[in-house]
C-alpha atoms as a PDB file:
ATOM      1  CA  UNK A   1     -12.546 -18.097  51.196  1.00  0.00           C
ATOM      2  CA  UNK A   2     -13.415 -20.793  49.207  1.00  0.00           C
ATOM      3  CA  UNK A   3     -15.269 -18.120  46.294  1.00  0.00           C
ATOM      4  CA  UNK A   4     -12.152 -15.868  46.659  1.00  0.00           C
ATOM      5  CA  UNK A   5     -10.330 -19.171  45.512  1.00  0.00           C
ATOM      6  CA  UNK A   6     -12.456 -20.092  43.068  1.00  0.00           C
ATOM      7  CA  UNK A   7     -12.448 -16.434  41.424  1.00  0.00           C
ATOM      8  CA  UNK A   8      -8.624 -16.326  41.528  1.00  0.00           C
ATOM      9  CA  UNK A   9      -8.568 -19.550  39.720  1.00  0.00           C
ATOM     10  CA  UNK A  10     -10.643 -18.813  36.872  1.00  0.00           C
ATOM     11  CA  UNK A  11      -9.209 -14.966  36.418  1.00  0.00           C
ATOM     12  CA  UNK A  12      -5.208 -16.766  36.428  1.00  0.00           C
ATOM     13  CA  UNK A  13      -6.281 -19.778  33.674  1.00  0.00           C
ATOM     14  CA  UNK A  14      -8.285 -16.412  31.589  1.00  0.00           C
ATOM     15  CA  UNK A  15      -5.037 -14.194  32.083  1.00  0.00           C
ATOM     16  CA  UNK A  16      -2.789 -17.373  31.025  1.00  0.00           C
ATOM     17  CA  UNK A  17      -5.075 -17.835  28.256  1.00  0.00           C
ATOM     18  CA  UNK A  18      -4.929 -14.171  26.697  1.00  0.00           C
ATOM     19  CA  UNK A  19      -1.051 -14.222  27.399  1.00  0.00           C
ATOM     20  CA  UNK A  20      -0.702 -17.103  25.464  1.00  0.00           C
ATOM     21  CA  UNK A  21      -2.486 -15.793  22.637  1.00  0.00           C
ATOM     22  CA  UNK A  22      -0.459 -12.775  22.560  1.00  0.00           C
ATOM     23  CA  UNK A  23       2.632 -14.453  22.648  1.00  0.00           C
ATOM     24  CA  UNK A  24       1.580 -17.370  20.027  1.00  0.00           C
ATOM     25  CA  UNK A  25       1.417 -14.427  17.377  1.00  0.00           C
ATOM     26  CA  UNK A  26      -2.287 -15.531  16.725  1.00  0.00           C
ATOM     27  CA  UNK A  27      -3.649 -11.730  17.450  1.00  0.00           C
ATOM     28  CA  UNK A  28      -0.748  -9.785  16.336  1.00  0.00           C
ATOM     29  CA  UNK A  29      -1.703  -6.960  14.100  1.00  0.00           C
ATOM     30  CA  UNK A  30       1.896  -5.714  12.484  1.00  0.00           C
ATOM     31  CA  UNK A  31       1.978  -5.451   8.852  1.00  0.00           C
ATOM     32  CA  UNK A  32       5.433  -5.531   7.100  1.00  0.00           C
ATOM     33  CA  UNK A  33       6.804  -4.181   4.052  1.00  0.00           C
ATOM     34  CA  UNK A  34       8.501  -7.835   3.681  1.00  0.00           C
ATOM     35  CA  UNK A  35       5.099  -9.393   3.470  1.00  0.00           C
ATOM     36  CA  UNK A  36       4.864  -6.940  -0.102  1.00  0.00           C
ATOM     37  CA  UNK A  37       7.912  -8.961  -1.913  1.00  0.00           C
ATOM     38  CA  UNK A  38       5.322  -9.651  -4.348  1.00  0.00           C
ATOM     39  CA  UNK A  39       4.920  -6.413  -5.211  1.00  0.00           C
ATOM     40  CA  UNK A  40       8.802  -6.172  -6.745  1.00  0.00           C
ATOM     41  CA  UNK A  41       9.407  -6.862 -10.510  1.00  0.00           C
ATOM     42  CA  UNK A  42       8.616  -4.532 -13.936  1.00  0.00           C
ATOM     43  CA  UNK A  43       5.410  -4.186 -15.243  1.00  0.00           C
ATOM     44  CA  UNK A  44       3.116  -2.047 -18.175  1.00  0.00           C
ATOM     45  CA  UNK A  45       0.495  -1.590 -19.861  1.00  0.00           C
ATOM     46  CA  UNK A  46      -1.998   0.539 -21.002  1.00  0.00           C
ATOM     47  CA  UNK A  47      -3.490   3.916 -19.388  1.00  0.00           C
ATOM     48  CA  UNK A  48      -5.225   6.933 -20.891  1.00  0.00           C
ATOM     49  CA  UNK A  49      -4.219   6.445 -24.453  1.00  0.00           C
ATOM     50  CA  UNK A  50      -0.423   5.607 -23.380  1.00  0.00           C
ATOM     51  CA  UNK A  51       1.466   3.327 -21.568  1.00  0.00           C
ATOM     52  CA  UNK A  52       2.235   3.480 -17.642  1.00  0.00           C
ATOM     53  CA  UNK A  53       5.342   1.869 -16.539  1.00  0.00           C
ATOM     54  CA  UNK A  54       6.449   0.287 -13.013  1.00  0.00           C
ATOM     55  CA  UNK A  55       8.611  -0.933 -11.488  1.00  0.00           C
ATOM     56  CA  UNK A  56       9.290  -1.777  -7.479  1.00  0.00           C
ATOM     57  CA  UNK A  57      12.353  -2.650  -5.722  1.00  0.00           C
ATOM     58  CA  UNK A  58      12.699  -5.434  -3.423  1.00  0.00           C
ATOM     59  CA  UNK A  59      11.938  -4.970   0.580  1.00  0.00           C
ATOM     60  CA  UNK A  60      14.597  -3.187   2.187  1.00  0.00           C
ATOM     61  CA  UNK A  61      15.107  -1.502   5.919  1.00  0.00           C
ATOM     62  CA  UNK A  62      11.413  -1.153   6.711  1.00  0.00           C
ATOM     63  CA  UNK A  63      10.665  -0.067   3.393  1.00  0.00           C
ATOM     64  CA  UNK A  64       9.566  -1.030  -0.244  1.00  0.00           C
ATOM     65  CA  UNK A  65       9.286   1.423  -3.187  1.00  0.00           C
ATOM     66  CA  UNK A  66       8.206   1.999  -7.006  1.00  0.00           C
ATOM     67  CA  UNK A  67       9.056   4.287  -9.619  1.00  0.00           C
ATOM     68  CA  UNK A  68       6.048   4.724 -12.284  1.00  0.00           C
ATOM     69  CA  UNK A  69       6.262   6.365 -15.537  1.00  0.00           C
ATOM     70  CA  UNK A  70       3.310   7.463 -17.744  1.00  0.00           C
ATOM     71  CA  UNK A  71       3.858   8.499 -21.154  1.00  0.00           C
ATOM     72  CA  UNK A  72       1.749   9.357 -24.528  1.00  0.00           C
ATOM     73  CA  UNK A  73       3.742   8.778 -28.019  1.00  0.00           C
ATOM     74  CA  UNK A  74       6.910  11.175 -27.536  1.00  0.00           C
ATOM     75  CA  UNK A  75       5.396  12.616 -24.160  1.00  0.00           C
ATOM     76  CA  UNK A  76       6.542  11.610 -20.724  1.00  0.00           C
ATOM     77  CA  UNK A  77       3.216  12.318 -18.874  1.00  0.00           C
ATOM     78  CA  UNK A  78       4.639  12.180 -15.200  1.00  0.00           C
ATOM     79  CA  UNK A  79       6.824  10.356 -13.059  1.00  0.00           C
ATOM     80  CA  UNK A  80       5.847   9.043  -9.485  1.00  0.00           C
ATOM     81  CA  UNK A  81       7.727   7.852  -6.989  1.00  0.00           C
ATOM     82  CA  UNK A  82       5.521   5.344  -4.214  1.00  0.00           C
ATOM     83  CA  UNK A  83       7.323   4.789  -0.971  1.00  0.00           C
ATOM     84  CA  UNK A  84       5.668   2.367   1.263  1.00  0.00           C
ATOM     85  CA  UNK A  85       7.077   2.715   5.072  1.00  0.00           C
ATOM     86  CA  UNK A  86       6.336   1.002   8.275  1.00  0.00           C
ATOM     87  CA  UNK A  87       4.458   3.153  10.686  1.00  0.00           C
ATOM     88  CA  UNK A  88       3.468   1.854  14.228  1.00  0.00           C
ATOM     89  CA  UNK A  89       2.679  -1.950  13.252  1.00  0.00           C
ATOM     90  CA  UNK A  90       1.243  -1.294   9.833  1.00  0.00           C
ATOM     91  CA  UNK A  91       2.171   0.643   6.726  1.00  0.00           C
ATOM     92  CA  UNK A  92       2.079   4.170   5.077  1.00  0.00           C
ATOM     93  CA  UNK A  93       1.972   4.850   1.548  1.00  0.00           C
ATOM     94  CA  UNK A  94       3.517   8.376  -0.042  1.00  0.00           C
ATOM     95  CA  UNK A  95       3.541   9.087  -3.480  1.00  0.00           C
ATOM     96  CA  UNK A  96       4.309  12.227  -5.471  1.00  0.00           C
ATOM     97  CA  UNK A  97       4.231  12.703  -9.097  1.00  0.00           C
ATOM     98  CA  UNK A  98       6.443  14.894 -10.841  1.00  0.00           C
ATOM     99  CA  UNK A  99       5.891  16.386 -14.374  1.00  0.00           C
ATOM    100  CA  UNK A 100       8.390  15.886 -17.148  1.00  0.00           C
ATOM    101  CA  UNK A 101      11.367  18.536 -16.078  1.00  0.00           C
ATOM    102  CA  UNK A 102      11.277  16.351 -12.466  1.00  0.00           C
ATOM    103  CA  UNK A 103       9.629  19.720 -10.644  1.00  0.00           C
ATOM    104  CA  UNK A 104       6.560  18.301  -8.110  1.00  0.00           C
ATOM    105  CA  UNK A 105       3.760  18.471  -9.692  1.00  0.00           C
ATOM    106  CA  UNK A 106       1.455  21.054  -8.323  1.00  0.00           C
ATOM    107  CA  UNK A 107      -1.946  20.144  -8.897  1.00  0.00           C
ATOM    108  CA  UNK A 108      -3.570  22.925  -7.168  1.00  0.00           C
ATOM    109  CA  UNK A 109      -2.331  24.858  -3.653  1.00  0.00           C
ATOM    110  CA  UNK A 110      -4.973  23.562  -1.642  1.00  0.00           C
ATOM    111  CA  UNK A 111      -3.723  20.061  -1.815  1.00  0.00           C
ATOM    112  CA  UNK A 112      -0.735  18.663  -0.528  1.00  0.00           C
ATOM    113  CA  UNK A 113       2.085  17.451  -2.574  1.00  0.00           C
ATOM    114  CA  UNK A 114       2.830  14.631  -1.033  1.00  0.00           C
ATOM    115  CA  UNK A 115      -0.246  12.094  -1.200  1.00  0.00           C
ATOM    116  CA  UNK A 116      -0.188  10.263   2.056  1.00  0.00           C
ATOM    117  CA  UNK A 117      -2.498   7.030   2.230  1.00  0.00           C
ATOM    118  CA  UNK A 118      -3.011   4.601   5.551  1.00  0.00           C
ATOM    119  CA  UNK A 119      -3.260   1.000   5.157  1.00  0.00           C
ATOM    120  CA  UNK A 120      -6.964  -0.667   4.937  1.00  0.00           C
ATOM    121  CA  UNK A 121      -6.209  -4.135   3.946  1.00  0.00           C
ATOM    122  CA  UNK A 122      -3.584  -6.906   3.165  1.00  0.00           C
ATOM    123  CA  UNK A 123      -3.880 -10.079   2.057  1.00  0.00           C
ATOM    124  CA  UNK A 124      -2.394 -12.542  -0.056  1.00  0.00           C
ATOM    125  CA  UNK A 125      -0.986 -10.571  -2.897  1.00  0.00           C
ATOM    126  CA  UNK A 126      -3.156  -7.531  -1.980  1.00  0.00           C
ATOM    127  CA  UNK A 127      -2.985  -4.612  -0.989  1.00  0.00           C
ATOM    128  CA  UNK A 128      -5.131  -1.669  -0.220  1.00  0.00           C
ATOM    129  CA  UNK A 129      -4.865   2.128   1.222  1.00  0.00           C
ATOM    130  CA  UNK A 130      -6.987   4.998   2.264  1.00  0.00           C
ATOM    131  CA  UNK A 131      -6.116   8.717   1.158  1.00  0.00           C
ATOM    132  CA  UNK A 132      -5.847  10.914   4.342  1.00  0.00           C
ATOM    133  CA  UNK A 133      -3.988  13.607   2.865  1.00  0.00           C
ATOM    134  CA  UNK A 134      -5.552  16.893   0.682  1.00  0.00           C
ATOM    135  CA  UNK A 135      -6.109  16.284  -2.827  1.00  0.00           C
ATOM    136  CA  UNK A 136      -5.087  12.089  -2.444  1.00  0.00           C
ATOM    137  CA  UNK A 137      -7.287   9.509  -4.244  1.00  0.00           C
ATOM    138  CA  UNK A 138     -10.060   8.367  -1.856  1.00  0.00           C
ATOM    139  CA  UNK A 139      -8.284   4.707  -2.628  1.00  0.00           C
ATOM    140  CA  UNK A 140      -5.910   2.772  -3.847  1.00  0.00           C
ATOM    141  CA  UNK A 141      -5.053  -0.860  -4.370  1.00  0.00           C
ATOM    142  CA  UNK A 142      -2.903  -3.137  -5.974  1.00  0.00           C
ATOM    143  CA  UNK A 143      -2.951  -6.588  -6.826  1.00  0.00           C
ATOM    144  CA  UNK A 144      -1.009  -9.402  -8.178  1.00  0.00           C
ATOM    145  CA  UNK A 145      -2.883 -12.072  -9.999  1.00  0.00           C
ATOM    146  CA  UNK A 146      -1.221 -15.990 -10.315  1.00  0.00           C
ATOM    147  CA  UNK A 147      -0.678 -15.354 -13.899  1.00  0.00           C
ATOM    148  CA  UNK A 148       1.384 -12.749 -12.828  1.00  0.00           C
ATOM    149  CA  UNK A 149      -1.252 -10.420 -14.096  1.00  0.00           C
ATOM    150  CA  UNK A 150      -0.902  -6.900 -11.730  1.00  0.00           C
ATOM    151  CA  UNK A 151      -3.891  -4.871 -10.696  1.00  0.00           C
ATOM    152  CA  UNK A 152      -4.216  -1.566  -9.629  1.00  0.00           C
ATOM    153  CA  UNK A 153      -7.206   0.049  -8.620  1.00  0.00           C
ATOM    154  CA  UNK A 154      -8.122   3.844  -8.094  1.00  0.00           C
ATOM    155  CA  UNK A 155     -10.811   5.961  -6.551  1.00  0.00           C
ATOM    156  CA  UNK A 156      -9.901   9.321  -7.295  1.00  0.00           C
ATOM    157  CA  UNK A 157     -10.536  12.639  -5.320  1.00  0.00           C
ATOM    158  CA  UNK A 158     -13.352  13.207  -7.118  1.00  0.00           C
ATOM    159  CA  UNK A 159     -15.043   9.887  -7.303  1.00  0.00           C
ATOM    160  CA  UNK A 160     -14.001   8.437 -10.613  1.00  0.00           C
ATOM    161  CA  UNK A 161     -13.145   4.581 -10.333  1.00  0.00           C
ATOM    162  CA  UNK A 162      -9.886   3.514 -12.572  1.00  0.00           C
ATOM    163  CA  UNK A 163      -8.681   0.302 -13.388  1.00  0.00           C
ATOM    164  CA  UNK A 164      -4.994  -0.434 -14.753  1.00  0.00           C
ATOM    165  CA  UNK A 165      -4.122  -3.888 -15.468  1.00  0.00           C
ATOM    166  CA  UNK A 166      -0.409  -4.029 -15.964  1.00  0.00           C
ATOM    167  CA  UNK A 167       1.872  -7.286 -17.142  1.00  0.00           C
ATOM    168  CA  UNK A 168       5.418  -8.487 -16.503  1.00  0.00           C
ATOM    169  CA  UNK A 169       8.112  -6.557 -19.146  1.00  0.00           C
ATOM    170  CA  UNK A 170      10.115  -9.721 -20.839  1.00  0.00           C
END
């Protein structure tokens, strides 16, 4: 009886424990879009011999998103539109780029249009995603600097490794 006790004991303090834990918010694992605030302002800079615009919108209703602009003298390049959800305690990036006449831009049929990416890290004004979907970078990350310097990172599809370092438009 006395062992029965004794294991009772020890298995309510370890339960109490573990609840406790849970409850403190010490283990919790949701991500939120309203951690990305930092993300929000206007930025460029240079890419590929022209300049790449972007600008994100503040946290709203479970979501935060950009519009980005690339363009080449008198050329708009493409426009993208990034739309960061909240998906079952973490996030979800979407992007698709359309060419200059705003039609998708179809980059081949075997890959989707929509490039969907799963979160793989967040930290203090960082941010970085996995491609799942066909034809999606392998990666992609962005960072924000404290001299507001902004940071964005690519692995494409096919391996190649891009850097774009954008700054606040005045």
């Amino acid at each position: 009886m006395n062992k029965l006790l004794t294991t009772i004991t020890i298995l309510s303090l370890f339960l109490a424990l573990e609840f406790s834990a849970g409850v403190s918010g010490e283990e919790s694992s949701t991500t939120s879009v309203d951690q990305l605030e930092w993300l929000t302002g206007q930025r460029e800079g240079s890419h590929d011999g022209g300049t790449l615009e972007q600008t994100w919108l503040p946290p709203r209703s479970g979501t935060i998103t950009a519009l980005v602009r690339s363009t080449k003298e008198s050329d708009t390049r493409f426009v993208e539109i990034i739309h960061v959800k909240e998906i079952n305690g973490s996030l979800e990036l979407n992007l698709q780029i359309f060419n200059n006449s705003l039609e998708p831009e179809n980059i081949s049929a075997t890959y989707s249009r929509i490039h969907k990416f799963e979160l793989t890290e967040v930290g203090d004004r960082y941010l970085a995603f996995k491609g799942v979907s066909d034809g999606a970078h392998r990666s992609l990350s962005y960072q924000r600097s404290e001299g507001d310097l902004f940071s964005i990172h690519i692995e494409t599809n096919v391996g190649e490794r891009i850097e774009i370092k954008l700054a606040p438009i005045m």
